[in-house]
C-alpha atoms as a PDB file:
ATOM      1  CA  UNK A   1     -40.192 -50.139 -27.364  1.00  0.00           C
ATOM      2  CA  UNK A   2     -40.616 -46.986 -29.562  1.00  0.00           C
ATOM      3  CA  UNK A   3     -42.338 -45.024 -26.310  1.00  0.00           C
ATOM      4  CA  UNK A   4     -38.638 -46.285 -24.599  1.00  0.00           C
ATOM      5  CA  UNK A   5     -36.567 -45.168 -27.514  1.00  0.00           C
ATOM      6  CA  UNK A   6     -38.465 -41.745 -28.052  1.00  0.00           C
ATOM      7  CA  UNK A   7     -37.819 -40.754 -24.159  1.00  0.00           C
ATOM      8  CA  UNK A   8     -33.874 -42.360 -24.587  1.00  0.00           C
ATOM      9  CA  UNK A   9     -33.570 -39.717 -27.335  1.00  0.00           C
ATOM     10  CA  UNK A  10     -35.193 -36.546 -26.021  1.00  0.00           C
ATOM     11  CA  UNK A  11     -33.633 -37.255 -22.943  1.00  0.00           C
ATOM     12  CA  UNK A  12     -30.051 -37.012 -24.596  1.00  0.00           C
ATOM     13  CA  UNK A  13     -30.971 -33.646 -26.414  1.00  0.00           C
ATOM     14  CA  UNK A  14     -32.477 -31.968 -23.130  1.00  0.00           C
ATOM     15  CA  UNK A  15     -29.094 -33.479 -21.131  1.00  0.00           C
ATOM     16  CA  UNK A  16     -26.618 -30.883 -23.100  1.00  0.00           C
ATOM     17  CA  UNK A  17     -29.222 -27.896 -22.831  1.00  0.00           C
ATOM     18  CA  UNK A  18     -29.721 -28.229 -19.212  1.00  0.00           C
ATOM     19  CA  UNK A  19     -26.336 -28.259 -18.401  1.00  0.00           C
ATOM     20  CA  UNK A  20     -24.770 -25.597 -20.341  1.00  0.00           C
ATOM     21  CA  UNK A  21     -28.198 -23.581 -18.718  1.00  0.00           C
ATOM     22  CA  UNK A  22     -27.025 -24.606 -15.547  1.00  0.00           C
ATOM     23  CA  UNK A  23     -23.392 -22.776 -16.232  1.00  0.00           C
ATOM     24  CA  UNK A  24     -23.801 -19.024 -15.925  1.00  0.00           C
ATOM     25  CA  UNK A  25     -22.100 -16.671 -17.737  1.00  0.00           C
ATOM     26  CA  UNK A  26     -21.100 -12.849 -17.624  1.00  0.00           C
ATOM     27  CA  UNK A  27     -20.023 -10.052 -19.623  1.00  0.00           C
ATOM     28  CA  UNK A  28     -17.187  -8.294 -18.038  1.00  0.00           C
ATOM     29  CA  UNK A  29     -17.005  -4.592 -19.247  1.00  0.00           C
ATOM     30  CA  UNK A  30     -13.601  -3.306 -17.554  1.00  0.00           C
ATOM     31  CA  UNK A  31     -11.965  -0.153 -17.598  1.00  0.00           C
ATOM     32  CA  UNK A  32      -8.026   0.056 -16.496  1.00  0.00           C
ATOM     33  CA  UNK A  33      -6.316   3.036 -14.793  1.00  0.00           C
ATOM     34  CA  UNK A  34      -3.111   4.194 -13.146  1.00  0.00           C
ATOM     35  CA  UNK A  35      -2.968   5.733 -10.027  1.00  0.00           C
ATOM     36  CA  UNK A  36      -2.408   9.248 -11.847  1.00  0.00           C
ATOM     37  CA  UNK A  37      -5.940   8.663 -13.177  1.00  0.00           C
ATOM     38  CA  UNK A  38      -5.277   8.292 -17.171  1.00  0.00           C
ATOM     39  CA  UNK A  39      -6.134   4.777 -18.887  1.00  0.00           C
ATOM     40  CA  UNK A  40      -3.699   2.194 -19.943  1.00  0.00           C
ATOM     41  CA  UNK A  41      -3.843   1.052 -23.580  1.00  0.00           C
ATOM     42  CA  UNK A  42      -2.653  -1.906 -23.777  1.00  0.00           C
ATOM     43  CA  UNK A  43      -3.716  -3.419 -20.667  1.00  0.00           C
ATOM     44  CA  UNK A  44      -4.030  -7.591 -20.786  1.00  0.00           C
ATOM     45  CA  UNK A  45      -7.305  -9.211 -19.552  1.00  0.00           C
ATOM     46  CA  UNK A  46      -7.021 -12.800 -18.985  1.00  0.00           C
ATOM     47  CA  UNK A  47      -9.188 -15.608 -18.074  1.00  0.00           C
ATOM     48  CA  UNK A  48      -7.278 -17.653 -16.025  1.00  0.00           C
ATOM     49  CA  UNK A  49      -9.598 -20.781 -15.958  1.00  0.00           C
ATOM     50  CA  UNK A  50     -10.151 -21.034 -19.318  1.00  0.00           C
ATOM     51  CA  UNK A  51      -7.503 -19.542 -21.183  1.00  0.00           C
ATOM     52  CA  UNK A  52      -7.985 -16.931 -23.394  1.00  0.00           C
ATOM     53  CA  UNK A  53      -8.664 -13.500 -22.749  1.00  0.00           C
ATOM     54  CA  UNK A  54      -8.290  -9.871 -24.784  1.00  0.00           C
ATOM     55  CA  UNK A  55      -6.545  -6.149 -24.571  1.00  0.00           C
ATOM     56  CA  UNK A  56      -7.636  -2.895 -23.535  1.00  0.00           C
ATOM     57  CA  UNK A  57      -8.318  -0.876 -26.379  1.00  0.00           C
ATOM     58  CA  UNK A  58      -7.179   3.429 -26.681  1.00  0.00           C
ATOM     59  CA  UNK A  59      -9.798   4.128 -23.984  1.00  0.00           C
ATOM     60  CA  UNK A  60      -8.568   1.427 -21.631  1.00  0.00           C
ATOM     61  CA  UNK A  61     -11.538  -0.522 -22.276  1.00  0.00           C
ATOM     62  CA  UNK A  62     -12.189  -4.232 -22.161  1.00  0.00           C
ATOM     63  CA  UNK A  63     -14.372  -6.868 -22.999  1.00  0.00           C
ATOM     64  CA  UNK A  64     -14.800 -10.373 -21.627  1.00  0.00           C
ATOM     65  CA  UNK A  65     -17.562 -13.423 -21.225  1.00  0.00           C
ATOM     66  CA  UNK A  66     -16.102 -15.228 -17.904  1.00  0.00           C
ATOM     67  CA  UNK A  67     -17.825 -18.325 -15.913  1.00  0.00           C
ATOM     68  CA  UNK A  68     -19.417 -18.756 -12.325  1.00  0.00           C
ATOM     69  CA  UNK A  69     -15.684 -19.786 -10.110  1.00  0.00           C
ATOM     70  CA  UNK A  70     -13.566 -18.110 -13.156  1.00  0.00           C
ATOM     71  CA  UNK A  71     -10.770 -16.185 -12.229  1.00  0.00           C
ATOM     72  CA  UNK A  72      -9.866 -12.915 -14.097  1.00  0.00           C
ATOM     73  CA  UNK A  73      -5.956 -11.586 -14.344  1.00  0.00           C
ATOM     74  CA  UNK A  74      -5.470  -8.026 -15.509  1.00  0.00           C
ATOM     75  CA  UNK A  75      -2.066  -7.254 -15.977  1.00  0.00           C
ATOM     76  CA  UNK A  76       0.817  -5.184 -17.573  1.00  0.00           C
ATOM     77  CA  UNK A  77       4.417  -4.742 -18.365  1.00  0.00           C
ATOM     78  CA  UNK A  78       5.516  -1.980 -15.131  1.00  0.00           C
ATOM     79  CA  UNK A  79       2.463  -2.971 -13.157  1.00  0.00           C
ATOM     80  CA  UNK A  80       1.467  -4.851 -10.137  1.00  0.00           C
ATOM     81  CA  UNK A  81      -1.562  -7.126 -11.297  1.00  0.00           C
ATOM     82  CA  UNK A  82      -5.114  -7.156 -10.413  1.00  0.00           C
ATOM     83  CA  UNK A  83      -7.054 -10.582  -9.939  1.00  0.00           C
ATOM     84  CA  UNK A  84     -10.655 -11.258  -9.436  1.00  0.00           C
ATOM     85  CA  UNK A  85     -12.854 -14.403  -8.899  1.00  0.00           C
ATOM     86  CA  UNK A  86     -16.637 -14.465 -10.770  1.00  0.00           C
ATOM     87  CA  UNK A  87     -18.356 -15.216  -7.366  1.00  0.00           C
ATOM     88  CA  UNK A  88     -21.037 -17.978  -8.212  1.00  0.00           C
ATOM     89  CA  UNK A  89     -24.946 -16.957  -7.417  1.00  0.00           C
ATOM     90  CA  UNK A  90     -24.712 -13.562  -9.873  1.00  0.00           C
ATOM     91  CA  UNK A  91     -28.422 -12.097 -11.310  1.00  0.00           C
ATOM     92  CA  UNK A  92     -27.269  -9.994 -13.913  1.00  0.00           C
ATOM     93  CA  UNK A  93     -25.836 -10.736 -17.512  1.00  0.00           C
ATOM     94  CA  UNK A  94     -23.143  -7.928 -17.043  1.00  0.00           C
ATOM     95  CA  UNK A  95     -21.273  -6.263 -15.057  1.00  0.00           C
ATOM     96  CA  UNK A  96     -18.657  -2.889 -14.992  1.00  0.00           C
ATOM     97  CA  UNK A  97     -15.047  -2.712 -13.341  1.00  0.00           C
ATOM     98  CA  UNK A  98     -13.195   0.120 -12.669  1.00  0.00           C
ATOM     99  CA  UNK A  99      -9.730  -1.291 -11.934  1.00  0.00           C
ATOM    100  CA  UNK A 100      -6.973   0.346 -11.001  1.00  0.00           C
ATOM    101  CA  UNK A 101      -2.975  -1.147 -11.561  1.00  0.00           C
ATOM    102  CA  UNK A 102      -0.159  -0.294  -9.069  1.00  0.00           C
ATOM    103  CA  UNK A 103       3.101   0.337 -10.069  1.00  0.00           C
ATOM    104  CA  UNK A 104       5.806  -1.858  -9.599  1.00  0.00           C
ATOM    105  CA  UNK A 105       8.569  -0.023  -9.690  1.00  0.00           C
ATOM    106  CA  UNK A 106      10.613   2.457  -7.079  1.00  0.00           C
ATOM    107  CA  UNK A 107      10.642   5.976  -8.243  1.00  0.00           C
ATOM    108  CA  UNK A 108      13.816   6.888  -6.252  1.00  0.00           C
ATOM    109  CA  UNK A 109      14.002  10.756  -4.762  1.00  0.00           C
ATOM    110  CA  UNK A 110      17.102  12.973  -6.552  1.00  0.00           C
ATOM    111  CA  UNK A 111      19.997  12.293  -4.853  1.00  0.00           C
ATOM    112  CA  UNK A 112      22.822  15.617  -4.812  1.00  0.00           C
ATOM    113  CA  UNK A 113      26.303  14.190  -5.188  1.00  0.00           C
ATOM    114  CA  UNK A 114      29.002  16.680  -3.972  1.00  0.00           C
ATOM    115  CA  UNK A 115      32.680  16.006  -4.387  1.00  0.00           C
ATOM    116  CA  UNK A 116      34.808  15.593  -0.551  1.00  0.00           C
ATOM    117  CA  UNK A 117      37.388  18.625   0.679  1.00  0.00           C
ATOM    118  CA  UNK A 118      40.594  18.600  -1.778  1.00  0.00           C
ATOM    119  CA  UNK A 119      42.223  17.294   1.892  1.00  0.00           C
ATOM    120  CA  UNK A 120      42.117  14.863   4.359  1.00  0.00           C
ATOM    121  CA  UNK A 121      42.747  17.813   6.773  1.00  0.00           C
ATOM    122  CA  UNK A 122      39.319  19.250   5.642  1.00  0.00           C
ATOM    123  CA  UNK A 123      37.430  16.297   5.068  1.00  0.00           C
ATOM    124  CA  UNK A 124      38.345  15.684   9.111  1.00  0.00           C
ATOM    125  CA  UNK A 125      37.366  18.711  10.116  1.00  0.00           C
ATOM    126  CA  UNK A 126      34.021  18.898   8.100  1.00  0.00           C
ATOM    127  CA  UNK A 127      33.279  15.575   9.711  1.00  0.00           C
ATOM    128  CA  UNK A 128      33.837  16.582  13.085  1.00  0.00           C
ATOM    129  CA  UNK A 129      31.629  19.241  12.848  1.00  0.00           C
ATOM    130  CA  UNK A 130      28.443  17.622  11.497  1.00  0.00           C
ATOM    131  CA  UNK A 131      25.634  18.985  12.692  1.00  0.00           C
ATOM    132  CA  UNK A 132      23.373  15.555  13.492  1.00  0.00           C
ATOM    133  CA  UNK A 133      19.547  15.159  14.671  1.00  0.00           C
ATOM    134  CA  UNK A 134      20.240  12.857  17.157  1.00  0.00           C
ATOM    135  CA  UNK A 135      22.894  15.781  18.834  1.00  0.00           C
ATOM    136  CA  UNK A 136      20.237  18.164  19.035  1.00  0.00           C
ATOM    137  CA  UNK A 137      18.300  15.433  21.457  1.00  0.00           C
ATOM    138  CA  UNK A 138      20.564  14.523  23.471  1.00  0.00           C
ATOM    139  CA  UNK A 139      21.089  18.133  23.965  1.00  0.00           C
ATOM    140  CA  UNK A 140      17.833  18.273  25.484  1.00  0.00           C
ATOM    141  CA  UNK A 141      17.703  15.297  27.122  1.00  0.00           C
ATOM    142  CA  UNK A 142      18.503  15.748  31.228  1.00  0.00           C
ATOM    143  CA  UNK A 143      20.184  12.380  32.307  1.00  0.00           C
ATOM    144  CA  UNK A 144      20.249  11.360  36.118  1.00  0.00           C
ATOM    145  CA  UNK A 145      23.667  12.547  37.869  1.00  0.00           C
ATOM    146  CA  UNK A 146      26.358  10.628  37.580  1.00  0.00           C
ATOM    147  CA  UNK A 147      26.585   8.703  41.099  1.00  0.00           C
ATOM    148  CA  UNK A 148      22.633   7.658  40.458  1.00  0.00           C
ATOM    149  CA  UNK A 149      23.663   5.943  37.194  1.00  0.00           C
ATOM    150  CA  UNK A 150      26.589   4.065  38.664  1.00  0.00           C
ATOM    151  CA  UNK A 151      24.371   2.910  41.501  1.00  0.00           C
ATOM    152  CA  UNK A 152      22.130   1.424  38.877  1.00  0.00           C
ATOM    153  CA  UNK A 153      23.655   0.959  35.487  1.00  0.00           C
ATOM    154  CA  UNK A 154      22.979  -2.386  33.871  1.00  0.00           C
ATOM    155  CA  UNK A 155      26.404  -4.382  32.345  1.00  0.00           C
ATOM    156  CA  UNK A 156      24.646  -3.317  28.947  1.00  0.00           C
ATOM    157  CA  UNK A 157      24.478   0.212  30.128  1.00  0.00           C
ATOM    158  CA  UNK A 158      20.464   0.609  30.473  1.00  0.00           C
ATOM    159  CA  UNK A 159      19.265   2.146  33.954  1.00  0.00           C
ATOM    160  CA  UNK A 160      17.651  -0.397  36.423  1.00  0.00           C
ATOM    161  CA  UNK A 161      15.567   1.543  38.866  1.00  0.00           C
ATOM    162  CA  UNK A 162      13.749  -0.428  42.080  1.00  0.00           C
ATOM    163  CA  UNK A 163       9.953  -0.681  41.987  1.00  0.00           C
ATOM    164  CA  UNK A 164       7.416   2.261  42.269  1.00  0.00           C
ATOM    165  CA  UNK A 165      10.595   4.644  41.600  1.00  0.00           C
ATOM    166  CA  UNK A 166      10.853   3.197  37.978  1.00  0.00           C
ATOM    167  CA  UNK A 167       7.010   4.010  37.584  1.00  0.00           C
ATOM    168  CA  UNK A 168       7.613   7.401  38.663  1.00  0.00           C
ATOM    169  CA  UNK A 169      10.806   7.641  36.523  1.00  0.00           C
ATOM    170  CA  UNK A 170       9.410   6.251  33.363  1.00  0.00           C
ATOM    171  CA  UNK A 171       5.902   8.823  33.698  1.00  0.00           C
ATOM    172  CA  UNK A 172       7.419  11.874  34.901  1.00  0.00           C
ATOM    173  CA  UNK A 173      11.174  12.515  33.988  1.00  0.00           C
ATOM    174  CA  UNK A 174      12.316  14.659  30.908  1.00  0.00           C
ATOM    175  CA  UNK A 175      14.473  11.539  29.730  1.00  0.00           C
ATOM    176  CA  UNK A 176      11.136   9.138  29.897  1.00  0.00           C
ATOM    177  CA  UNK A 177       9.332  11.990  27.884  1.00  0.00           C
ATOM    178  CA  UNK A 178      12.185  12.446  25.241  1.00  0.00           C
ATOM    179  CA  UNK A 179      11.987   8.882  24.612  1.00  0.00           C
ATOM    180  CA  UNK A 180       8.325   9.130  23.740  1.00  0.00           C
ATOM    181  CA  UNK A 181       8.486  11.821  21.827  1.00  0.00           C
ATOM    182  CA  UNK A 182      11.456  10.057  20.023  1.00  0.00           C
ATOM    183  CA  UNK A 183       9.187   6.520  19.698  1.00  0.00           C
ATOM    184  CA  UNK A 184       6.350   8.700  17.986  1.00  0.00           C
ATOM    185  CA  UNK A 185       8.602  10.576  15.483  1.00  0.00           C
ATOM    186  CA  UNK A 186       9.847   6.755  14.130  1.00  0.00           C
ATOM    187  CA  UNK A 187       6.990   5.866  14.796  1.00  0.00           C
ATOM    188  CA  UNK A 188       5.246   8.468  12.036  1.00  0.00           C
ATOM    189  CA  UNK A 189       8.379   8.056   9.832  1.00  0.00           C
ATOM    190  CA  UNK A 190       7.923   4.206   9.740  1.00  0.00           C
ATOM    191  CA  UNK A 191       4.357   4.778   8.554  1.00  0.00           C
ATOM    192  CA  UNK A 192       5.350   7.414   6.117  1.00  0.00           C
ATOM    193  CA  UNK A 193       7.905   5.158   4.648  1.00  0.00           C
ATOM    194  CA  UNK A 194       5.839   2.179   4.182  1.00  0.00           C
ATOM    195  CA  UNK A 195       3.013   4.578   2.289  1.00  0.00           C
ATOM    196  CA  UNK A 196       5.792   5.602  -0.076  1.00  0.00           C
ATOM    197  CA  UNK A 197       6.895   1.940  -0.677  1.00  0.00           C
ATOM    198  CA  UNK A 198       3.288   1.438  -2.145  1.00  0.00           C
ATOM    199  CA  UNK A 199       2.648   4.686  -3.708  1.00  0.00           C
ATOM    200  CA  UNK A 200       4.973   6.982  -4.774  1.00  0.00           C
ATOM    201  CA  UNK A 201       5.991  10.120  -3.305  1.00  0.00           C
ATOM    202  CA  UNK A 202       5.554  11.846  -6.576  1.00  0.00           C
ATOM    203  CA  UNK A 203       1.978  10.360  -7.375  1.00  0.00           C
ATOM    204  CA  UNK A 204       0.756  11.540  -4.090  1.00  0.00           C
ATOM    205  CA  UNK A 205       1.903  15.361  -5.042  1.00  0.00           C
ATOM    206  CA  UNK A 206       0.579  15.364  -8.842  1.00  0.00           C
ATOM    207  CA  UNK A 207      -2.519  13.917  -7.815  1.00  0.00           C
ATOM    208  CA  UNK A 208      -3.097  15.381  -4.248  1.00  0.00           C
ATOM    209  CA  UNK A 209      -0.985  18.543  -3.593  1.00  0.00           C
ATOM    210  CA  UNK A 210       1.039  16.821  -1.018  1.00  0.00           C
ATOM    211  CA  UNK A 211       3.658  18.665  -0.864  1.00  0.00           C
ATOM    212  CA  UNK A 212       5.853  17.769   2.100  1.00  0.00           C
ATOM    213  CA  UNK A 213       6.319  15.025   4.694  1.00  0.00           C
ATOM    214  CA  UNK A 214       3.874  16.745   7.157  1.00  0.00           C
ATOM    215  CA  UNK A 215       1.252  16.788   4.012  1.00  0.00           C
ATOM    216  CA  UNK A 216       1.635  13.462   3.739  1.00  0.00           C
ATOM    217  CA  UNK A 217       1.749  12.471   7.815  1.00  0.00           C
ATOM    218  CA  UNK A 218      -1.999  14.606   7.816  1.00  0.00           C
ATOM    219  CA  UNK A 219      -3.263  12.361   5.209  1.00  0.00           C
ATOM    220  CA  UNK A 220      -2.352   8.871   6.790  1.00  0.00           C
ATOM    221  CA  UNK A 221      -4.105  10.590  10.158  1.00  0.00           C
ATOM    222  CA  UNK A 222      -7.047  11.428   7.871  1.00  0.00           C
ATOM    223  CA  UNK A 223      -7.437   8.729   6.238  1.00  0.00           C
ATOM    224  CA  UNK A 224      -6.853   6.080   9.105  1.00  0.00           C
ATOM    225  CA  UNK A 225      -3.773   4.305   7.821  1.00  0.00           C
ATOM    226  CA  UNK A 226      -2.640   2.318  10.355  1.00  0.00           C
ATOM    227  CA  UNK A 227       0.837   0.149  10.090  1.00  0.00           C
ATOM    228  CA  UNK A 228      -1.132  -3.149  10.278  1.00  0.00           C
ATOM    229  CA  UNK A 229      -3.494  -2.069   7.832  1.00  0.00           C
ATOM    230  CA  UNK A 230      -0.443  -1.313   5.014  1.00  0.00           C
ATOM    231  CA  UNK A 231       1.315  -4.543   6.030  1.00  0.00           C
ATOM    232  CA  UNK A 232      -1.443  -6.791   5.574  1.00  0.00           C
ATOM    233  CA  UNK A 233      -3.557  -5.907   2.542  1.00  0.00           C
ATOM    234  CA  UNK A 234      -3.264  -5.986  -1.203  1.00  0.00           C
ATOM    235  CA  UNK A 235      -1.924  -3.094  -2.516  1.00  0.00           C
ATOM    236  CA  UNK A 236      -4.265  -2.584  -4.824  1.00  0.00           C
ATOM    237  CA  UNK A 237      -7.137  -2.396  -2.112  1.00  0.00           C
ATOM    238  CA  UNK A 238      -4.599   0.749  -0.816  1.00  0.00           C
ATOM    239  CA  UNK A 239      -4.505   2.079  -3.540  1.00  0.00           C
ATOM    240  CA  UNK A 240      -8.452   2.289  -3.927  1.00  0.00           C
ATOM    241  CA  UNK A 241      -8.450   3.543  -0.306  1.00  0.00           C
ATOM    242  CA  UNK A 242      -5.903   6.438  -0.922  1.00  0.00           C
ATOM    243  CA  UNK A 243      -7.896   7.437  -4.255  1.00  0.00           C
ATOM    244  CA  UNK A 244     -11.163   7.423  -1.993  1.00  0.00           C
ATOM    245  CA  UNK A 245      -9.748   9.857   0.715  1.00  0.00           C
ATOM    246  CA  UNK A 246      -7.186  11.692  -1.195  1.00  0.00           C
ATOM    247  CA  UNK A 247      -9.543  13.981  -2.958  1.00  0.00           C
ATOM    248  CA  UNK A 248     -11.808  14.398   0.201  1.00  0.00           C
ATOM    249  CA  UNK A 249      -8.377  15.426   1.601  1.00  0.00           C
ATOM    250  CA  UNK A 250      -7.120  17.961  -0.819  1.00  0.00           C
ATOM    251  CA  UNK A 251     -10.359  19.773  -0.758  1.00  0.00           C
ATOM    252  CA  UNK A 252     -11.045  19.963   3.007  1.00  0.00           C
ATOM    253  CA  UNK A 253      -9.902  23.371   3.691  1.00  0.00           C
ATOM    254  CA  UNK A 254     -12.327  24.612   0.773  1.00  0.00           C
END
């Protein structure tokens, strides 16, 4: 009976060791940035599972002991947050971040604001002789004569040409090729738009000399920005991306 009650006993004081063994723990050792490069004070780390967490201190440091399946939530006031999951399986005792926070708010272009003629005479006038983009085009554009549209205009007004001469039509005319060219201009304006939704215009110039649209159209070439590629992932994983090429960018031409 005291061989039984001996084993009972050790057996409840190796039960606690083992398991708290067989939960691994981490030292997080984080450092915060903006997309300009300079550390945010300030800065709250959070551990999500648990509850409790700490601040970055004046060099945007951080400090924090997170568990195997914990989830960690950096955040702060003006910024997109950052979250990250301690995968399970890790060898080391500690680990280093470098994480970067989004901002998440629009930093809107200047906007001129000029007063209308004194008259409705001139305002008329100055509106009737707006120069517009889309004039310019259309301009250029050579549409079939007028007896070939009404042969084959469409009740919504698009032309319907018969078989192989639509083929022909759509590879070969100047209207066919306007259109393309017109498709890949909103096509690259689209793409441009959607960068500058993420990242402002302004970040991208103090950080990476670019300067003007076409700077910026180069860069989403260069670095292999596609429109499905900003629409599906995180913003801070962009943000990583355009920090990664951006530099490599800026100093091609060197």
């Amino acid at each position: 009976m005291r061989l039984t009650g001996l084993l009972i006993l050790l057996t409840l004081l190796v039960y606690p060791a083992s398991k708290l063994a067989a939960q691994s723990y981490v030292m997080i050792k984080g450092t915060v940035w903006d997309l300009q490069g300079e550390e945010l004070v300030g800065a709250h780390a959070l551990n999500v599972t648990k509850k409790y967490g700490t601040f970055t201190d004046v060099k945007g440091n951080f400090f924090l002991v997170l568990a195997e399946k914990d989830s960690l939530k950096v955040s702060m006031i003006g910024y997109k947050p950052y979250y990250m999951r301690v995968p399970s399986g890790l060898s080391a005792q500690s680990y280093s971040l470098n994480i970067t926070l989004v901002a998440d708010t629009l930093i809107l272009n200047t906007a001129t604001i000029r007063p209308y003629p004194a008259t409705y005479r001139e305002f008329r006038q100055e509106f009737l002789t707006l120069n517009l983009p889309e004039d310019a085009i259309l301009e250029r554009i050579q549409m079939p004569t007028e007896p070939y549209r009404s042969k084959y205009t469409t009740p919504e007004g698009y032309l319907a040409l018969p078989g192989p001469v639509s083929l022909l039509y759509n590879a070969f005319s100047k209207e066919a090729k306007e259109l393309k060219k017109m498709q890949a201009i909103n096509t690259k304006n689209e793409l441009r738009k959607k960068l500058l939704s993420i990242i402002a215009r302004e970040v991208l110039e103090h950080r990476f000399d670019m300067k003007t649209d076409d700077d910026i159209d180069d860069f989403i070439i260069y670095c292999g920005l596609s429109k499905e590629y900003l629409a599906s992932t995180p913003h801070y994983i962009i943000a990583r991306r355009v920090s990664a090429c951006g530099y490599s960018w800026k100093d091609r031409g060197k």
